[in-house]
PDB file of N, CA and C in Angstrom:
ATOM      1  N   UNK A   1      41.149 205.173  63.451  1.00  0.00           N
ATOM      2  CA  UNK A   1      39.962 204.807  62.702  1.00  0.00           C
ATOM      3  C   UNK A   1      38.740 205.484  63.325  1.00  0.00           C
ATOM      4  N   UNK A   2      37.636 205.952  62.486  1.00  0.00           N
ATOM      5  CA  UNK A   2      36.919 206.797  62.582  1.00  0.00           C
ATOM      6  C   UNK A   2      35.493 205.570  62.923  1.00  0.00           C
ATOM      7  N   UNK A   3      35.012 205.936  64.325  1.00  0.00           N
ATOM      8  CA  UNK A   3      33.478 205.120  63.837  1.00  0.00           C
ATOM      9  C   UNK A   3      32.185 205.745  63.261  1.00  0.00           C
ATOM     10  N   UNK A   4      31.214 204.922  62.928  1.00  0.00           N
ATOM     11  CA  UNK A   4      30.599 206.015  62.232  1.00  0.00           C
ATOM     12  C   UNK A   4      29.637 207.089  62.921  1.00  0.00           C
ATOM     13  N   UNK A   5      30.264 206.969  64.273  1.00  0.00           N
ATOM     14  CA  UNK A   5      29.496 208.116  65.015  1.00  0.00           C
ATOM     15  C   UNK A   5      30.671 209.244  64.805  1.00  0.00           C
ATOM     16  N   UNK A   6      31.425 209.302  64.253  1.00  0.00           N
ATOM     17  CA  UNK A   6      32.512 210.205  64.189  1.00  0.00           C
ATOM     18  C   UNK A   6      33.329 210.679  65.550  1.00  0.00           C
ATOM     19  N   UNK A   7      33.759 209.332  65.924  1.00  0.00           N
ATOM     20  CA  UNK A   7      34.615 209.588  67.412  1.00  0.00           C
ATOM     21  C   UNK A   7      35.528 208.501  66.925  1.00  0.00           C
ATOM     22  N   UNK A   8      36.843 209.392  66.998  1.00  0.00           N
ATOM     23  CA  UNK A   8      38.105 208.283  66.951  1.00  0.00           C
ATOM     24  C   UNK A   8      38.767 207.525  67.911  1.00  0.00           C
ATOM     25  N   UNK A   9      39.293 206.471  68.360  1.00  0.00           N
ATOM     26  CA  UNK A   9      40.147 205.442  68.749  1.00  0.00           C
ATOM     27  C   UNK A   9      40.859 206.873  70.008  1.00  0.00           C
ATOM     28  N   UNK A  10      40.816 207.142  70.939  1.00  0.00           N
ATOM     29  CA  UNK A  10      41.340 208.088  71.734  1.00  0.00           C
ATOM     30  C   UNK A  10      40.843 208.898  72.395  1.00  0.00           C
ATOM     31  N   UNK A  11      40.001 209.744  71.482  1.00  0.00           N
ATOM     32  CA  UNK A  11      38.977 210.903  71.684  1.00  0.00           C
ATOM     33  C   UNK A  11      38.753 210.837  73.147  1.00  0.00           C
ATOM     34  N   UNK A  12      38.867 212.096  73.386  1.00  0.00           N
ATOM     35  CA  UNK A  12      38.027 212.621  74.962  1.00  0.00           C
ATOM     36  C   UNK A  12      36.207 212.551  74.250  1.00  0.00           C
ATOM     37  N   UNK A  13      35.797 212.357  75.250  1.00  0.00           N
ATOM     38  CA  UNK A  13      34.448 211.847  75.148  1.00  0.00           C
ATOM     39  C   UNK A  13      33.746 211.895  76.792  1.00  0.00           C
ATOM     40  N   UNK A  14      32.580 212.521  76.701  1.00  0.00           N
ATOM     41  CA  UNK A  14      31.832 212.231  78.145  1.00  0.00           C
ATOM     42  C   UNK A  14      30.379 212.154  77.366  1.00  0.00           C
ATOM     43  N   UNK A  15      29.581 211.803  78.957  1.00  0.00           N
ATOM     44  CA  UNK A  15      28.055 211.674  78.860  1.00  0.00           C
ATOM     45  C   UNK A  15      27.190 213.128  78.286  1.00  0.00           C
ATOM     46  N   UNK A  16      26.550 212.987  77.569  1.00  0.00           N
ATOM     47  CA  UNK A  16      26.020 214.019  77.126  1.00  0.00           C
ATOM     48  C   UNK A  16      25.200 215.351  78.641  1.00  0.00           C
ATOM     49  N   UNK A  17      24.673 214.120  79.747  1.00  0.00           N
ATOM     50  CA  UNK A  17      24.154 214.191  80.504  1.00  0.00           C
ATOM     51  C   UNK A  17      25.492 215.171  81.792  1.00  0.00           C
ATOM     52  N   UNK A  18      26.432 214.860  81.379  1.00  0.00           N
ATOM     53  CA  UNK A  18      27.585 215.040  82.565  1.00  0.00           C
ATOM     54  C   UNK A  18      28.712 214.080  83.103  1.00  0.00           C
ATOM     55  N   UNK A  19      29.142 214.466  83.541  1.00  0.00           N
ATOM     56  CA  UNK A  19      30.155 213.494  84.043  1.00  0.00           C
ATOM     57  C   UNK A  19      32.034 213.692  83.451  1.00  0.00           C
ATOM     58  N   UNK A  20      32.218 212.371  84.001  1.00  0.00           N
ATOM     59  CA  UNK A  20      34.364 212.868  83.781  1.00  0.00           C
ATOM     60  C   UNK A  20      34.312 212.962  82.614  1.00  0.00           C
ATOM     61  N   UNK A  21      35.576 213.252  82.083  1.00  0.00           N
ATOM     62  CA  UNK A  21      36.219 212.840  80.466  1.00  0.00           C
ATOM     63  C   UNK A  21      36.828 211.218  80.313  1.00  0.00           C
ATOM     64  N   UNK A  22      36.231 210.730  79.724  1.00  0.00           N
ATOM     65  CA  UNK A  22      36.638 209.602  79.426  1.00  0.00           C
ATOM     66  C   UNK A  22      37.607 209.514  77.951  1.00  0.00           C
ATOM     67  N   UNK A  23      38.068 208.370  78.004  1.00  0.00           N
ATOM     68  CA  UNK A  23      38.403 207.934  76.972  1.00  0.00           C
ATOM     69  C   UNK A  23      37.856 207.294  75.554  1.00  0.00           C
ATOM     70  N   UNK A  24      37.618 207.301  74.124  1.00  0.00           N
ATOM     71  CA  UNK A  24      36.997 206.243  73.608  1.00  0.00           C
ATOM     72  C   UNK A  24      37.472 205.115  73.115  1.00  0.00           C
ATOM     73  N   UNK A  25      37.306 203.674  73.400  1.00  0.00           N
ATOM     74  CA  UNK A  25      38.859 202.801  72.937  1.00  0.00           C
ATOM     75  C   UNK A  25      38.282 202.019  72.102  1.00  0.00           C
ATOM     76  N   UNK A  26      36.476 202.060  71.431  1.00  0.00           N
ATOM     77  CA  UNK A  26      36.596 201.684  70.493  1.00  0.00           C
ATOM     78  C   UNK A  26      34.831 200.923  70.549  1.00  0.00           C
ATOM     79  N   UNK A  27      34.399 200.264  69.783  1.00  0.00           N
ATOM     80  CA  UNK A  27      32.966 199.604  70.198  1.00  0.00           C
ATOM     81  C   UNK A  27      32.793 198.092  70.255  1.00  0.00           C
ATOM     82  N   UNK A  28      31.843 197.715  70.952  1.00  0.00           N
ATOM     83  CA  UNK A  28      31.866 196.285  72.114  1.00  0.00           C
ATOM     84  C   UNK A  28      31.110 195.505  70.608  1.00  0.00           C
ATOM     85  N   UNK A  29      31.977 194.243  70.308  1.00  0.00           N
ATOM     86  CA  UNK A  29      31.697 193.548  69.226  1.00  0.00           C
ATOM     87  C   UNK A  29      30.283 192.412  69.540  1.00  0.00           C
ATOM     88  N   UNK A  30      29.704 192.605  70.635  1.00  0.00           N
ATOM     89  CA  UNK A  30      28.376 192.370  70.683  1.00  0.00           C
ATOM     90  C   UNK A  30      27.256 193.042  70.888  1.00  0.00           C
ATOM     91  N   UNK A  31      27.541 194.673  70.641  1.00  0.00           N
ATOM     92  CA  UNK A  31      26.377 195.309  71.019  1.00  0.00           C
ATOM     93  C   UNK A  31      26.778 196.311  70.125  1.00  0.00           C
ATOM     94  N   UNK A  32      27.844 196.998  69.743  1.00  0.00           N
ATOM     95  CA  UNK A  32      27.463 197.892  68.823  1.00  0.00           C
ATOM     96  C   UNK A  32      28.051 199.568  70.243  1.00  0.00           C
ATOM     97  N   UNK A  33      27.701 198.902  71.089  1.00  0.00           N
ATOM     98  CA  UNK A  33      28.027 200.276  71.872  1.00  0.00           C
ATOM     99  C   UNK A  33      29.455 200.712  72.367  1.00  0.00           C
ATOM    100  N   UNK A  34      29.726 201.893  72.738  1.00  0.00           N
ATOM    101  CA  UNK A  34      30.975 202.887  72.792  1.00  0.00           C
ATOM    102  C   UNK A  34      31.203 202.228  74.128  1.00  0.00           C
ATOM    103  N   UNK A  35      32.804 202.041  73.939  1.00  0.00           N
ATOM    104  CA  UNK A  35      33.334 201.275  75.175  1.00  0.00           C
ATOM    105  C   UNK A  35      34.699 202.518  75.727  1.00  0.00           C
ATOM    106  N   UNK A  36      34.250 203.065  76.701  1.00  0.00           N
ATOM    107  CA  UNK A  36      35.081 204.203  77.430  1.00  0.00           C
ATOM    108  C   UNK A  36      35.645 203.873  78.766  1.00  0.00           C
ATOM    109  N   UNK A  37      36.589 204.579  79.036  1.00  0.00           N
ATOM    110  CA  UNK A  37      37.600 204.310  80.113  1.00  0.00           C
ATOM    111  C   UNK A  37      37.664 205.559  80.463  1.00  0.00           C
ATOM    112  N   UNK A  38      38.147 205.624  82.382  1.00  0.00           N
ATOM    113  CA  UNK A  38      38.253 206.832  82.768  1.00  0.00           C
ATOM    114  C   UNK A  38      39.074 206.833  84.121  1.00  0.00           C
ATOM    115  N   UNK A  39      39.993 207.539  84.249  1.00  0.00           N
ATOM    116  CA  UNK A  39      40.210 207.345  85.903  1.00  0.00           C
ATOM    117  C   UNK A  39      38.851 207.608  87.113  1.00  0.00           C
ATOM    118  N   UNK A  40      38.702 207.539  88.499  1.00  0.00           N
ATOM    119  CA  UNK A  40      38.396 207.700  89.635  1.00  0.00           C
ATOM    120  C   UNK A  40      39.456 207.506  90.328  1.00  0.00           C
ATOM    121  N   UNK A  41      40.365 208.443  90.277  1.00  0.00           N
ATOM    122  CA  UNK A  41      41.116 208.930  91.631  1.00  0.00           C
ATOM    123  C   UNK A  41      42.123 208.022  90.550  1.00  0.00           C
ATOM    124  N   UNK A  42      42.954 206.982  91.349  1.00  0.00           N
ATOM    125  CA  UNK A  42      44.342 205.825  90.738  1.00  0.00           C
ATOM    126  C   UNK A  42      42.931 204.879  90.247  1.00  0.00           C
ATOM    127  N   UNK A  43      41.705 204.709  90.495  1.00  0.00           N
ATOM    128  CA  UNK A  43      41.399 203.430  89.989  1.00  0.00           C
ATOM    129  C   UNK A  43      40.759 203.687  88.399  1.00  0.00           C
ATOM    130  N   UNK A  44      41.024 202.721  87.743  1.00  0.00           N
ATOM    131  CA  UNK A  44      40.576 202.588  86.448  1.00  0.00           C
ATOM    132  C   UNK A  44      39.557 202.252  86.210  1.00  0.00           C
ATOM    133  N   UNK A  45      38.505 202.956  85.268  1.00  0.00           N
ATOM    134  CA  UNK A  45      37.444 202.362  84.867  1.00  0.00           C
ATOM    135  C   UNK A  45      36.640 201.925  83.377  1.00  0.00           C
ATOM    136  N   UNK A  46      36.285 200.976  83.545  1.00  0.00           N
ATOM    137  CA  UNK A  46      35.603 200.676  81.989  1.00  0.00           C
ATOM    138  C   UNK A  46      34.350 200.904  82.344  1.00  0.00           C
ATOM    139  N   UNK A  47      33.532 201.049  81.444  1.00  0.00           N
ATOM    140  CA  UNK A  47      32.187 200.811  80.534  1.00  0.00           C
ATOM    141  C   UNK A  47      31.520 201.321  79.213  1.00  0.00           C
ATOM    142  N   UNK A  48      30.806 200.461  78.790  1.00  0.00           N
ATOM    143  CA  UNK A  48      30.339 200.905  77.350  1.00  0.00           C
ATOM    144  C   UNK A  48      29.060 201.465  77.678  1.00  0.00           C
ATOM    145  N   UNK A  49      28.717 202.063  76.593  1.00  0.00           N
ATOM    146  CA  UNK A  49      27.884 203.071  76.262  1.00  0.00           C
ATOM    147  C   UNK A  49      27.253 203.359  75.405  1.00  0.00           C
ATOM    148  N   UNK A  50      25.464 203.463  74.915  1.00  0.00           N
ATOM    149  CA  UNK A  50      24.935 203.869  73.487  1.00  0.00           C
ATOM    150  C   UNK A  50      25.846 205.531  73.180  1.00  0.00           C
ATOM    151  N   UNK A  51      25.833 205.181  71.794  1.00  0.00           N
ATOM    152  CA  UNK A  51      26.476 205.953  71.290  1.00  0.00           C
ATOM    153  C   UNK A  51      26.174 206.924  71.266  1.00  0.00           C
ATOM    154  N   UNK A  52      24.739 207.219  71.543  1.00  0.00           N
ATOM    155  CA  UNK A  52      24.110 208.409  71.195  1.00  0.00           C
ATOM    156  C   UNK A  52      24.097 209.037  72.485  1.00  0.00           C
ATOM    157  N   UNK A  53      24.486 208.354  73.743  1.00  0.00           N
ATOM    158  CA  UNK A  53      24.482 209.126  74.784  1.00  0.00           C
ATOM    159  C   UNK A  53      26.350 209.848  75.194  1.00  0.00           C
ATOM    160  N   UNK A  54      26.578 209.402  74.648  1.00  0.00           N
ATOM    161  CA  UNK A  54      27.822 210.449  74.612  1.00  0.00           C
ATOM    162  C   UNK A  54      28.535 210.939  73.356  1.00  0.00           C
ATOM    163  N   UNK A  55      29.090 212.177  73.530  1.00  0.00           N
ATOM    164  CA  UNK A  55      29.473 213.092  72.493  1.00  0.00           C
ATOM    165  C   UNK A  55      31.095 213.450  72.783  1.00  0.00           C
ATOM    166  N   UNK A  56      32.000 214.307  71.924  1.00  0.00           N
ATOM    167  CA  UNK A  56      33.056 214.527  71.735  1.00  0.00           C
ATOM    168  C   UNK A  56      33.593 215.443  72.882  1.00  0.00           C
ATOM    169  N   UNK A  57      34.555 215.535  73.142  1.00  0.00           N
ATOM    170  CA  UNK A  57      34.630 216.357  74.004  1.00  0.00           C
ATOM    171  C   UNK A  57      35.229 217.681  73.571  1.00  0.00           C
ATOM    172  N   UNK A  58      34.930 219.179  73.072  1.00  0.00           N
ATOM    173  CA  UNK A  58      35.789 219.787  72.707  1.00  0.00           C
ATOM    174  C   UNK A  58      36.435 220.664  73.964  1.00  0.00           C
ATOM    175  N   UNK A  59      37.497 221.415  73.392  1.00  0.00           N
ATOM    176  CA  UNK A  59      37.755 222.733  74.384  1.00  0.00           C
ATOM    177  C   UNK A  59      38.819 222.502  74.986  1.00  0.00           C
ATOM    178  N   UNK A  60      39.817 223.230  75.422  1.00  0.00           N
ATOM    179  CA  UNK A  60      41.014 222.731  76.594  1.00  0.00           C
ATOM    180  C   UNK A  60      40.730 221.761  77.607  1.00  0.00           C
ATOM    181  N   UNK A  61      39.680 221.720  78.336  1.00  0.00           N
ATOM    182  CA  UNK A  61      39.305 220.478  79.279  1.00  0.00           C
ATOM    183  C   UNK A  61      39.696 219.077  78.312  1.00  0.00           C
ATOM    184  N   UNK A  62      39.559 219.360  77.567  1.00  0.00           N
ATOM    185  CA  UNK A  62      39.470 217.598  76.816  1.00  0.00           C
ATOM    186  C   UNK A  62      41.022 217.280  76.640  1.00  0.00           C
ATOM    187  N   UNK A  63      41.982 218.374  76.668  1.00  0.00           N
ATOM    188  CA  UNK A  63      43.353 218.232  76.285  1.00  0.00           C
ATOM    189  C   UNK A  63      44.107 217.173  77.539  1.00  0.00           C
ATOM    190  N   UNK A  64      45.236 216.570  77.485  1.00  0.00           N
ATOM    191  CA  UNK A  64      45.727 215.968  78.227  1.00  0.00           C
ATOM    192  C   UNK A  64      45.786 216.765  79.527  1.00  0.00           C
ATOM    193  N   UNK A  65      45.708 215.266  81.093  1.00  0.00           N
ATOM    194  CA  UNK A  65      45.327 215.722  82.130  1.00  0.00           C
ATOM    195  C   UNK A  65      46.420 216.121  82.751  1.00  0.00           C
ATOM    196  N   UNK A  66      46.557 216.938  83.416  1.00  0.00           N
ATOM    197  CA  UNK A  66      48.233 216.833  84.489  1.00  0.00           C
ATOM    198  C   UNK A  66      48.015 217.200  85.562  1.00  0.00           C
ATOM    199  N   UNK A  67      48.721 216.430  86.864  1.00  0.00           N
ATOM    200  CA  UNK A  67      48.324 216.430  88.378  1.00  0.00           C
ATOM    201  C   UNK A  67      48.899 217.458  88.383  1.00  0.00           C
ATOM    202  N   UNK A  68      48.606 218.013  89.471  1.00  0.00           N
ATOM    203  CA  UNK A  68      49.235 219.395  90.313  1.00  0.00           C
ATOM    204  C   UNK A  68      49.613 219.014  91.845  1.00  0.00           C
ATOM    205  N   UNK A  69      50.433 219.361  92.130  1.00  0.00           N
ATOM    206  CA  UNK A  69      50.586 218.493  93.679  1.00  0.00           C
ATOM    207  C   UNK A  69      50.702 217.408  93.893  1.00  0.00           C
ATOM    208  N   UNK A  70      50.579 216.870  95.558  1.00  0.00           N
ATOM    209  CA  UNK A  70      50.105 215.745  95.488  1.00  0.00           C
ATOM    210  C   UNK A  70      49.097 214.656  95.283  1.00  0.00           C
TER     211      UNK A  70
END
């Protein structure tokens, strides 16, 4: 499902400003804002986000991640 910022349920997504690739898993039913997930290292992270501060992610970077090594 498409929101109407045009980012789907999955989408690679980061801060317009910079930062990791996150995830988008969808928007926070009391605010209206983009609720993203991301690794740091093994730990998991949430937070939401105005919508307008993050955008889609295009390009091979956005494609699935894969470790190299250990």
């Amino acid at each position: 499902m498409m929101s109407d910022h045009g980012i789907e349920l999955g989408d690679s997504v980061r801060l317009k400003s910079g930062g990791p690739l996150m995830t988008y898993e969808g928007e926070s039913h009391s605010t209206g804002d983009a609720i993203c997930t991301w690794f740091d290292g093994t730990q998991r992270c949430q937070e939401t986000f105005n919508h307008r501060a993050i955008e889609k992610a295009d390009g091979p970077e956005a494609g699935p991640m894969t470790r190299v090594g250990r």
